[in-house]
C-alpha atoms as a PDB file:
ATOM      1  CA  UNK A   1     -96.647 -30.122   9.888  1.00  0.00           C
ATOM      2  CA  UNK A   2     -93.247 -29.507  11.618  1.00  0.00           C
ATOM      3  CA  UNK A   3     -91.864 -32.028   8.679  1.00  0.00           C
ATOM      4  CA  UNK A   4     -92.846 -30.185   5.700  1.00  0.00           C
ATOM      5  CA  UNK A   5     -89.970 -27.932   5.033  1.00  0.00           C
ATOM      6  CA  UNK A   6     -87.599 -30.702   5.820  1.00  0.00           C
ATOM      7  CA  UNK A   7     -89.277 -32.768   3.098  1.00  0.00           C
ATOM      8  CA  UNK A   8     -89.644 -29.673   1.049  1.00  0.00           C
ATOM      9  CA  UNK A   9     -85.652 -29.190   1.398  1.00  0.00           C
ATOM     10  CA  UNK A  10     -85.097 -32.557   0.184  1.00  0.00           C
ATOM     11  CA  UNK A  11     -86.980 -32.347  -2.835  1.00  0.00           C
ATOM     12  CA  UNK A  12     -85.470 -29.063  -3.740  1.00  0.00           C
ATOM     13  CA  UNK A  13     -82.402 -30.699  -3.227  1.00  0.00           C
ATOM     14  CA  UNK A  14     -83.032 -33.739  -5.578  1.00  0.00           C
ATOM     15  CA  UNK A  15     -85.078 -31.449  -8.089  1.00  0.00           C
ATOM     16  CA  UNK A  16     -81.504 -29.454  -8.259  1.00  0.00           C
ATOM     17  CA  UNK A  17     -78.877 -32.526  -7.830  1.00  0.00           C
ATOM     18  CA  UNK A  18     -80.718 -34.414 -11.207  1.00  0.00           C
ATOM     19  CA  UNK A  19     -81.116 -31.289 -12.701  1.00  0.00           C
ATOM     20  CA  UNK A  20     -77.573 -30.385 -13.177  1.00  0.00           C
ATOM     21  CA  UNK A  21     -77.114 -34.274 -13.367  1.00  0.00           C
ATOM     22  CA  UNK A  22     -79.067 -34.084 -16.436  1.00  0.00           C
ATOM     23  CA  UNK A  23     -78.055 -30.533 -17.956  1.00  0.00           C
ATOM     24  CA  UNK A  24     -81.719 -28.988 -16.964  1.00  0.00           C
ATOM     25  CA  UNK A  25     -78.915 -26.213 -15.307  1.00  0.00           C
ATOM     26  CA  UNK A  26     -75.583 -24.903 -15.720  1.00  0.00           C
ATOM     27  CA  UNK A  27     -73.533 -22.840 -14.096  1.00  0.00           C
ATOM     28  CA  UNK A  28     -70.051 -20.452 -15.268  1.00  0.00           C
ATOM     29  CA  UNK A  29     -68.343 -17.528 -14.362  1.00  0.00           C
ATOM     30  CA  UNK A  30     -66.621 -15.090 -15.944  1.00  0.00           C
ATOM     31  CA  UNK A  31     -63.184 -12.661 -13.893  1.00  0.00           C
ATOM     32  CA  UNK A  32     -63.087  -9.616 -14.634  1.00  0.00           C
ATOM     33  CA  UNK A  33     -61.087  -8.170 -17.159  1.00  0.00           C
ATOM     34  CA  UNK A  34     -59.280  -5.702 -15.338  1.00  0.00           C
ATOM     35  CA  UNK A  35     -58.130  -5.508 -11.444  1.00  0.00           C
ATOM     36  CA  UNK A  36     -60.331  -5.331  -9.098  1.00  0.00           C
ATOM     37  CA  UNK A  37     -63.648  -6.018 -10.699  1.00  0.00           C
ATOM     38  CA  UNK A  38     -65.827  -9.015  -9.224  1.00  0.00           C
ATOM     39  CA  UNK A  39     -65.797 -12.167 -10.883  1.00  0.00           C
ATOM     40  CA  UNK A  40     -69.678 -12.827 -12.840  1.00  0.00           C
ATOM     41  CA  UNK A  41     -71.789 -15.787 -11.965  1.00  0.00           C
ATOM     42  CA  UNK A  42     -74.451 -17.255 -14.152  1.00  0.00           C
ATOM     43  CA  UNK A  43     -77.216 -19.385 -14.184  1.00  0.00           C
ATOM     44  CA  UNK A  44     -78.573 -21.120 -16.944  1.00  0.00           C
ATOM     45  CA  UNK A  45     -82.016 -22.692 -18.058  1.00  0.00           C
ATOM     46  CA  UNK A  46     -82.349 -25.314 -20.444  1.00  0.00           C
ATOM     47  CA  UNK A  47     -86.006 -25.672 -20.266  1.00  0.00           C
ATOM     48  CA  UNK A  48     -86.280 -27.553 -23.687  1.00  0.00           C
ATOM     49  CA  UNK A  49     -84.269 -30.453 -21.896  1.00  0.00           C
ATOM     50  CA  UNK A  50     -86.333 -30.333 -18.860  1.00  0.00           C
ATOM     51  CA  UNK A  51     -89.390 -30.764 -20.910  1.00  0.00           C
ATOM     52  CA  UNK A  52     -88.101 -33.309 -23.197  1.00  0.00           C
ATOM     53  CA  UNK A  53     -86.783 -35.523 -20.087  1.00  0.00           C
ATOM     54  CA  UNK A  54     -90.018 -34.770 -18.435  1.00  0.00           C
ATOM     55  CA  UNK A  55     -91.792 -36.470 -21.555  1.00  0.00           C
ATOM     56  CA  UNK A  56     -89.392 -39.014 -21.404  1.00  0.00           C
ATOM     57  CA  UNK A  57     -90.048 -40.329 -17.959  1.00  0.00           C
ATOM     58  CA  UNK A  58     -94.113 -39.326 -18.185  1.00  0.00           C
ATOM     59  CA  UNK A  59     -93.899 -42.470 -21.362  1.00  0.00           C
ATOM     60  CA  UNK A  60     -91.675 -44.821 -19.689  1.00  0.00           C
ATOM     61  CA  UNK A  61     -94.096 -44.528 -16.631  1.00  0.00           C
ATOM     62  CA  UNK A  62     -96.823 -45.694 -18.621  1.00  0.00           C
ATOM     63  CA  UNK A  63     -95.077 -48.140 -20.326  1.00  0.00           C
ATOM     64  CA  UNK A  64     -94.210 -49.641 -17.396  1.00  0.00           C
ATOM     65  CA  UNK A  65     -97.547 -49.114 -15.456  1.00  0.00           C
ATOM     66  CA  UNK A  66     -99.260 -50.831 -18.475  1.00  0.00           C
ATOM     67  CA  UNK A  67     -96.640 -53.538 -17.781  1.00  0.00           C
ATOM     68  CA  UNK A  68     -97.570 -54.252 -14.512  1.00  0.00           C
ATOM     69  CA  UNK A  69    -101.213 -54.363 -15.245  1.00  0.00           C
ATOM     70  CA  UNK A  70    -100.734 -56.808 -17.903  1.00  0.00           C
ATOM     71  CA  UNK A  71     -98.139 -58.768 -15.164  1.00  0.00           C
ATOM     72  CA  UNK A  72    -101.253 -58.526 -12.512  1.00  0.00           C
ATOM     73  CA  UNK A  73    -104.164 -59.686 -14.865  1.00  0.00           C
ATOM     74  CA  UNK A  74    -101.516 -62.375 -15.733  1.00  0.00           C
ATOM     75  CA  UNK A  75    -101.122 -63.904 -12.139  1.00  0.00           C
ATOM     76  CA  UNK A  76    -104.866 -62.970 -11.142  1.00  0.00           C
ATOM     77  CA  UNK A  77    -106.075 -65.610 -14.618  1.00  0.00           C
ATOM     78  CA  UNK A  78    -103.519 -68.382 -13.226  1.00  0.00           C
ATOM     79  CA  UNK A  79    -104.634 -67.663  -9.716  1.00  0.00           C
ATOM     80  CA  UNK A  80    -108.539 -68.294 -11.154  1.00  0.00           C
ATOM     81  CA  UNK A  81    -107.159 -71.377 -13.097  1.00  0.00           C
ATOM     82  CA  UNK A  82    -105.275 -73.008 -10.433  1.00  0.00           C
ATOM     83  CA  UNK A  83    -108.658 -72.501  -7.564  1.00  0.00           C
ATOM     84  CA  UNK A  84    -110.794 -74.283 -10.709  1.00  0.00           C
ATOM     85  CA  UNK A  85    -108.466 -77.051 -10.441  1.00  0.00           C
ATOM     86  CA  UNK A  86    -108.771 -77.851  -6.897  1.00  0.00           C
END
């Protein structure tokens, strides 16, 4: 239990590293026009892009999971073959 906000830190961390990696987030700021006025920081969404690249990787899991289910009932027929041999 004394791990979990560790691990929870690190996936935040991750979560926010790809994020801006992959333009889910953006950041600017804007000075102030005239002296003395603090400088504007803002954070931006794109939740479109996080949803499309969410779709992305949800189909290339599957593709890949079917993959390795056709690769397993592949070497589980040639295992069967090869034991009828002998």
């Amino acid at each position: 239990m004394t791990k979990l906000p560790g691990i929870l830190l690190v996936l935040l961390i991750c979560v926010g590293g790809i994020g801006f990696y992959r333009g889910w987030f953006s950041v600017s700021t804007h000075n102030g026009e005239e002296d003395g006025q603090k400088p504007e920081v803002s954070l931006t969404v794109d939740s479109d892009k996080a949803k499309e690249d969410v779709e992305t990787f949800k189909d290339k899991a599957v593709e890949l999971t079917e993959d390795a289910q056709a690769g397993v009932h592949r070497l589980g027929d040639q295992a069967k073959e090869t034991l009828k041999k002998d």
